[in-house]
Protein backbone atom coordinates (compact mmCIF):
# COMPACT_ATOMS: atom_id res chain seq x y z
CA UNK A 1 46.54 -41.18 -26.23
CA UNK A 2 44.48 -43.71 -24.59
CA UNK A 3 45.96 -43.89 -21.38
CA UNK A 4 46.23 -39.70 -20.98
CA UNK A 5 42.57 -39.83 -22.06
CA UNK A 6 41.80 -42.37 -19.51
CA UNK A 7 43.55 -40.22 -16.67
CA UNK A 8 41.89 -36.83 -18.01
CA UNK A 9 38.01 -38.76 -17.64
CA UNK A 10 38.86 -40.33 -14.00
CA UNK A 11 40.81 -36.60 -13.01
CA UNK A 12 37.27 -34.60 -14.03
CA UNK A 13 35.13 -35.78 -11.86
CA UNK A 14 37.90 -35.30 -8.43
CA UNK A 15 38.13 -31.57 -10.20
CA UNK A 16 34.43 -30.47 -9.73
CA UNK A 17 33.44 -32.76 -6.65
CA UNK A 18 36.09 -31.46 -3.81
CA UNK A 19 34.93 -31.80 0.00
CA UNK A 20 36.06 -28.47 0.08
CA UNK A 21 33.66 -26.98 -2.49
CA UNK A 22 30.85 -28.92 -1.19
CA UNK A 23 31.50 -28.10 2.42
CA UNK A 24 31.66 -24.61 1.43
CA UNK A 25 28.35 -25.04 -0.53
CA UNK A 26 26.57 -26.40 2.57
CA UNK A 27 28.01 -23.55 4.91
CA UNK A 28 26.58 -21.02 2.18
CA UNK A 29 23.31 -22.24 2.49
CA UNK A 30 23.15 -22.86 6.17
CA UNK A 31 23.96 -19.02 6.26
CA UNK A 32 21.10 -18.15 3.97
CA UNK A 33 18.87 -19.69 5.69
CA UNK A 34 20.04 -18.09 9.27
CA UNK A 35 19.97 -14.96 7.80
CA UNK A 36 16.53 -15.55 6.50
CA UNK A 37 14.97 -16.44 9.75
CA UNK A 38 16.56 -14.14 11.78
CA UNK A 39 15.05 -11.46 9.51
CA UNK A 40 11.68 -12.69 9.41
CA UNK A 41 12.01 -12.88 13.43
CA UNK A 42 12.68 -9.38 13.79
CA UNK A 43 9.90 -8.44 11.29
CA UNK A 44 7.16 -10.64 12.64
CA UNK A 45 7.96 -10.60 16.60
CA UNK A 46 7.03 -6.99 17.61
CA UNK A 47 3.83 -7.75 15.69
CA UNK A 48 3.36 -10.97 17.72
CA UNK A 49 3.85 -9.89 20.75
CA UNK A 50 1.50 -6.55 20.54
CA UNK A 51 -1.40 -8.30 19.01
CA UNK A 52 -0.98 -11.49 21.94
CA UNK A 53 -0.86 -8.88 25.10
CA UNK A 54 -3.56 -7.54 23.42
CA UNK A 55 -5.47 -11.04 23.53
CA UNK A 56 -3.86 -12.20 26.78
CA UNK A 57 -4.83 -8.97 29.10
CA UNK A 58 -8.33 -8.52 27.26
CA UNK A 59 -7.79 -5.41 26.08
CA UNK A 60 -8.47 -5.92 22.28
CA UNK A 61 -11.95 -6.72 23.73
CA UNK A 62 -12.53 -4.21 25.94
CA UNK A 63 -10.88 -1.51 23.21
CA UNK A 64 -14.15 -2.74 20.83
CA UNK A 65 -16.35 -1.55 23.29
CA UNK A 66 -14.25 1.86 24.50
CA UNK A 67 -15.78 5.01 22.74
CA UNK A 68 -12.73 6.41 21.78
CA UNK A 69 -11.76 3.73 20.02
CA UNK A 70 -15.23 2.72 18.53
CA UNK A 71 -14.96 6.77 17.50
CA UNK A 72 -11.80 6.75 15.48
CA UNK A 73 -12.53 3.20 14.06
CA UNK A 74 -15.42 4.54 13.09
CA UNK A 75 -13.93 7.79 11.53
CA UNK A 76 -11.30 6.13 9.91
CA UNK A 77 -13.37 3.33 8.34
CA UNK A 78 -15.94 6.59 6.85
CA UNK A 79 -12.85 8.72 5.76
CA UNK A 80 -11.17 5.93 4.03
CA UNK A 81 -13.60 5.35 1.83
CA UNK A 82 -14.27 8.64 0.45
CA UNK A 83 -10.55 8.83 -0.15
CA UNK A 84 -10.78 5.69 -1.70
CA UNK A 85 -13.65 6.85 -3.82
CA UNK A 86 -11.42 9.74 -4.71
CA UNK A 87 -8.56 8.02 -5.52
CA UNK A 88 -10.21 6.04 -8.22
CA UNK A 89 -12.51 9.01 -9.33
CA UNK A 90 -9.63 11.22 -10.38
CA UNK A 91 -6.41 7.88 -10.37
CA UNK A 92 -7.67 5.87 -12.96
CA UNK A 93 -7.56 8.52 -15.67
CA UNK A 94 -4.12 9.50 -14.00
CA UNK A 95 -3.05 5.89 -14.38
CA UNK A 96 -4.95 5.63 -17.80
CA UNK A 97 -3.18 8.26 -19.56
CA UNK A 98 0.56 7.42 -17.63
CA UNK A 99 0.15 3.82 -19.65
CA UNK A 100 -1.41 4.95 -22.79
CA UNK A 101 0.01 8.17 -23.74
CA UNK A 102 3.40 9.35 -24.82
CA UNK A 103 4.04 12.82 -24.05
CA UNK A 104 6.11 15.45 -23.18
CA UNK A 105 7.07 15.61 -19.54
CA UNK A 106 5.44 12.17 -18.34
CA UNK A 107 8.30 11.24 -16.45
CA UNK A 108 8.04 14.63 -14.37
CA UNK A 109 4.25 13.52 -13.57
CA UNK A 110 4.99 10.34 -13.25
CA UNK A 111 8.09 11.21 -10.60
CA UNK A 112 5.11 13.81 -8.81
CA UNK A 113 2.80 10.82 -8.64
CA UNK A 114 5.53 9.01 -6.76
CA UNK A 115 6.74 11.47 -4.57
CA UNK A 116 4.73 11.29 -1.84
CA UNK A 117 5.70 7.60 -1.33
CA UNK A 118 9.10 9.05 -0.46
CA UNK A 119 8.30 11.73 1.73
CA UNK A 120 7.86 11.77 5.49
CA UNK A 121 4.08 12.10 6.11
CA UNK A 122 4.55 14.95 8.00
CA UNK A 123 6.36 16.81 5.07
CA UNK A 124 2.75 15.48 3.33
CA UNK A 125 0.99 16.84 5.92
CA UNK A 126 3.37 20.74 6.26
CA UNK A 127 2.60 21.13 2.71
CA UNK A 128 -0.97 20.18 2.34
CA UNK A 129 -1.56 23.16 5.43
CA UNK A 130 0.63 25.62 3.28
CA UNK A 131 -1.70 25.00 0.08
CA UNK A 132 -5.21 24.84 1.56
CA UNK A 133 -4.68 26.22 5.28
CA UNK A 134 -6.24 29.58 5.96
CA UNK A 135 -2.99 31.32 5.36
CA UNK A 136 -1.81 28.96 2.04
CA UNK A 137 -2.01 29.68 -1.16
CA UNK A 138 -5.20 29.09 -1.70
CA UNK A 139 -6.73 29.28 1.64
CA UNK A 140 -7.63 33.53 1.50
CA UNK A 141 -9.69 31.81 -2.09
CA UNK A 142 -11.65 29.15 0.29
CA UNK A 143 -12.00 31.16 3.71
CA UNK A 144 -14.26 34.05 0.87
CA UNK A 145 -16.30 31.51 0.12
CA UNK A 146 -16.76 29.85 3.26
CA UNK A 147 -14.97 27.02 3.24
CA UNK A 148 -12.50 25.61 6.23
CA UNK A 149 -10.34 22.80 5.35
CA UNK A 150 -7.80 22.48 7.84
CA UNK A 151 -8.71 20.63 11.16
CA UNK A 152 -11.83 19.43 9.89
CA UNK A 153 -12.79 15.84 8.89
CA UNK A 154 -12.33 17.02 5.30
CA UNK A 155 -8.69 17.41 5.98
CA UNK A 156 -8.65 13.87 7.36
CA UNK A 157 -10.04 12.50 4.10
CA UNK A 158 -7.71 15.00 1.73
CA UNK A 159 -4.16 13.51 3.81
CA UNK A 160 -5.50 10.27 3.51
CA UNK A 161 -6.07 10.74 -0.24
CA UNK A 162 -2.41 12.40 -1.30
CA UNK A 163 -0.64 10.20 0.96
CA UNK A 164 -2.36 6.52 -0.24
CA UNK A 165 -3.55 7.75 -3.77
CA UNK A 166 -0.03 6.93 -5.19
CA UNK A 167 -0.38 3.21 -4.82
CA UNK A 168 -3.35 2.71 -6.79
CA UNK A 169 -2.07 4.74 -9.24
CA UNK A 170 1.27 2.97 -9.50
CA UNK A 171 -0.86 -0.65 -9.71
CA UNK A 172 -3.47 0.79 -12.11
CA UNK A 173 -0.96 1.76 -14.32
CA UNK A 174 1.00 -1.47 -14.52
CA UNK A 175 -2.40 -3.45 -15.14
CA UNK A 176 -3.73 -0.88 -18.14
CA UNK A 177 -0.30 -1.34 -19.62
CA UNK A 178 0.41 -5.08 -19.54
CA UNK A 179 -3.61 -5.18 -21.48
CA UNK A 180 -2.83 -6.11 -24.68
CA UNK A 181 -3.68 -3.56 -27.66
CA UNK A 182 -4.88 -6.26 -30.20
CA UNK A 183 -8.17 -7.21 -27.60
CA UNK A 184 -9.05 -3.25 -27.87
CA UNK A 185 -8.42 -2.80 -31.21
CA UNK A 186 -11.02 -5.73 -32.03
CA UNK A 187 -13.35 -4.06 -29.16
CA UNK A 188 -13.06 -1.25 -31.89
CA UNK A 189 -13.39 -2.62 -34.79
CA UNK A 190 -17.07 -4.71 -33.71
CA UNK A 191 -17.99 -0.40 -32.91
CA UNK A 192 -17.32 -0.36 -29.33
CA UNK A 193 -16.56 3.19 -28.30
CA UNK A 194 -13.54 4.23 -26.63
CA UNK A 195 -15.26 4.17 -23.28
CA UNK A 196 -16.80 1.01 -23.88
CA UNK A 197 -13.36 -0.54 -24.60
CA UNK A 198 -12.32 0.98 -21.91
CA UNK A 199 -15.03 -0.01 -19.58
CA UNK A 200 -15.39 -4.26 -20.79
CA UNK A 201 -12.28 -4.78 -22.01
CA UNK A 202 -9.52 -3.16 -20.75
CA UNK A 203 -11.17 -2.66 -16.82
CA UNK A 204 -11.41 -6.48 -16.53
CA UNK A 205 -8.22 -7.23 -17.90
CA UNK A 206 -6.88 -4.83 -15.31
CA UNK A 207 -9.10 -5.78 -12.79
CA UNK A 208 -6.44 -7.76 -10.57
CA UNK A 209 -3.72 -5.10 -10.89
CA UNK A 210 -6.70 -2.44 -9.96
CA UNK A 211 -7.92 -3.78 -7.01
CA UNK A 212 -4.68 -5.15 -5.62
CA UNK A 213 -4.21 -1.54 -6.11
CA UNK A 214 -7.29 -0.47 -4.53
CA UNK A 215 -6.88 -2.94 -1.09
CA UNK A 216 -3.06 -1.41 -0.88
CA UNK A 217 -4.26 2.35 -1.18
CA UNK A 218 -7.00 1.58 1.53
CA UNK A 219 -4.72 0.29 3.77
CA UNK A 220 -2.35 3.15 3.57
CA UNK A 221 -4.75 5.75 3.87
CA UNK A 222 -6.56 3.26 7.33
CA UNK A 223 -2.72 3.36 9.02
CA UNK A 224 -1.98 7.38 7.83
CA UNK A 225 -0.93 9.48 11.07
CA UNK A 226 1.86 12.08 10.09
CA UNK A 227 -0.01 14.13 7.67
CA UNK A 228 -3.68 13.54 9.29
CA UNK A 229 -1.93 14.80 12.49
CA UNK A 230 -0.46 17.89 10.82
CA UNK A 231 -3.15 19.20 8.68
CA UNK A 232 -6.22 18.36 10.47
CA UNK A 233 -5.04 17.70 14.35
CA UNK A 234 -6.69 14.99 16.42
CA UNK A 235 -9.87 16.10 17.97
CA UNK A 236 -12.20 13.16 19.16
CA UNK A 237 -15.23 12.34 17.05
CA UNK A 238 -14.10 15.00 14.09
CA UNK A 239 -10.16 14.10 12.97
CA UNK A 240 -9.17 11.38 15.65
CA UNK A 241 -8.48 8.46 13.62
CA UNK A 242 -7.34 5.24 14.89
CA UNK A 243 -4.10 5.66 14.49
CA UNK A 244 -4.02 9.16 16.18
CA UNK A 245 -6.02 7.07 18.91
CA UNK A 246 -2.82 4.62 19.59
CA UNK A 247 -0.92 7.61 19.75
CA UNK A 248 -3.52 9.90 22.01
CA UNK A 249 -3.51 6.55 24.43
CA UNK A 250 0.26 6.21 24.39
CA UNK A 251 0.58 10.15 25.69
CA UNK A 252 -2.57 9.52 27.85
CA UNK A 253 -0.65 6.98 29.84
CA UNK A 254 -2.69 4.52 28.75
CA UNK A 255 -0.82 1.78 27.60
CA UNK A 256 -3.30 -0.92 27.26
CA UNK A 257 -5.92 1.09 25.28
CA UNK A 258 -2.96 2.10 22.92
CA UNK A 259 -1.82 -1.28 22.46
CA UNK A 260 -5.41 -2.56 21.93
CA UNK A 261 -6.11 0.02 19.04
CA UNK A 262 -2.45 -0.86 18.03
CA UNK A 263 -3.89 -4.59 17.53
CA UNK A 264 -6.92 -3.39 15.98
CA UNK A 265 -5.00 -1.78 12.76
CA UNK A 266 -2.37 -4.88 12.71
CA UNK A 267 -5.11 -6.86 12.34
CA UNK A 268 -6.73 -4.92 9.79
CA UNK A 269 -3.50 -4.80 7.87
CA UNK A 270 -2.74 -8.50 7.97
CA UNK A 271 -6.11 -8.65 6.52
CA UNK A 272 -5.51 -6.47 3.36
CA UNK A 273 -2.40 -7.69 2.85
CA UNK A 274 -3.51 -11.31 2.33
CA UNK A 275 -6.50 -10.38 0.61
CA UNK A 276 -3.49 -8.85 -1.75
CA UNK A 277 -1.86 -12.57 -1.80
CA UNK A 278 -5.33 -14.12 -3.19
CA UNK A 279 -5.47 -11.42 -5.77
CA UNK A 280 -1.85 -12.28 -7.05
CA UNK A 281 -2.65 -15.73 -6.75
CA UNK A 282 -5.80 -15.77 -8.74
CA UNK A 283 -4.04 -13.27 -11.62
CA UNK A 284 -1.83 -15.99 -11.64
CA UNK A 285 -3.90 -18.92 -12.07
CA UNK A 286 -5.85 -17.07 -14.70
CA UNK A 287 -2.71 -16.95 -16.57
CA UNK A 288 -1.83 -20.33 -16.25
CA UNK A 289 -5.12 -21.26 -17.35
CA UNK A 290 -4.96 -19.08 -20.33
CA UNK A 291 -1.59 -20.71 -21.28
């Protein structure tokens, strides 16, 4: 017994060390790691190279002098933030009830909420002008009273809204559901009214999900073309938006300008998206600290 239990401890270790396992092993990995970068080349590259022509041939300073681009950075920067200001005006509740309340048919809303994630933004934009467009459903309702939606600026700031709304909703949601119950409950019981609780207890608590929520829905609605360009057109100084303004360019035959505004929006982007980063990254240290 002691010599086969002497050959089974010195055969183990030639079982689970083989060169050919661990050359395998190191070929996996290698492979990973190709894979990896080539992906992050494609992704990052066209970026790269649009915003450095941009800085090379001087056009990204020249475009922040150009009307037409001051124009629909100007437009887009005012219509994003009334859509914003929608979003969370009529969202929050949205997102409040989706996390709080059980009822019949939530997963229908909460599918409708999602859909226009998932559809092409000029599907966004067909249906929005066969609802509110002068001959929608209700557009003979709007045109008695007086009131013109499509092709205005108010059409810019409604296909911003249905197209970027979604994300804050989806965030808001997560962040009023992960809040735990016991913290509003004693809210309650020292006499805090529901919208009190609501308001200093479960906001803050929600308050990273919300505006990581909030920068993501901006940014959406700042790079919308599809259903701005279908609803409400792109006329200079009333529903030419900067995105509609790398696309006017483009057709213009001016490749330059296009680019520049191109850079302009990348730029904005890349700035959302790592004010995003911080906001993860402070959630996160909050928890840690709270551990």
């Amino acid at each position: 017994m002691d010599d086969t239990g002497e050959h089974r401890t010195m055969a183990a270790p030639a079982r689970h060390a083989t060169p050919t396992r661990t050359a395998s092993a190191g070929w996996g990995t290698r492979s990973i790691y190709v894979l990896a970068v080539l992906m992050a080349l494609f992704l990052g590259l066209p970026i790269a190279v649009l915003v450095a022509r941009s800085l090379i041939d001087g056009s990204l300073a020249s475009a922040l002098t150009a009307e037409v681009v001051l124009s629909g950075l100007i437009l887009s920067l005012t219509t994003t933030a009334i859509s914003l200001v929608l979003t969370v005006t009529f969202g929050l509740p949205l997102a409040f009830v989706l996390a709080r309340r059980r009822f019949r048919g939530a997963g229908l809303v909460e599918a409708i909420v999602d859909l226009p994630l998932v559809l092409p933004p000029a599907v966004a934009g067909l249906a929005l002008l066969l609802f509110l467009g002068r001959r929608g459903v209700l557009g003979g309702a709007l045109d008695a009273v007086g009131i013109e939606i499509p092709f205005t600026t108010l059409a810019v700031i409604l296909a911003q809204t249905f197209v970027s709304a979604p994300f804050f909703v989806r965030s808001a949601r997560a962040g009023i559901a992960g809040v735990e119950r016991d913290l509003e409950d004693a809210g309650r019981v020292d006499g805090a009214t529901e919208f009190e609780v609501f308001r200093h207890i479960t906001v803050p608590l929600a308050g990273s999900a919300l505006a990581a929520g909030l920068v993501m829905s901006w940014a959406r609605a700042l790079g919308e073309f599809g259903a701005t360009i279908m609803f409400a057109g792109n006329i200079q100084g009333r529903t030419e938006t900067l995105p509609l303004v790398v696309y006017g360019e483009f057709q213009g035959g001016d490749l330059n300008g296009s680019v520049a505004a191109a850079a302009i929006l990348v730029l904005a982007a890349l700035g959302v998206l790592v004010a995003v980063r911080f906001l993860h990254w402070g959630r996160a240290l909050d928890i840690r600290s709270l551990g």
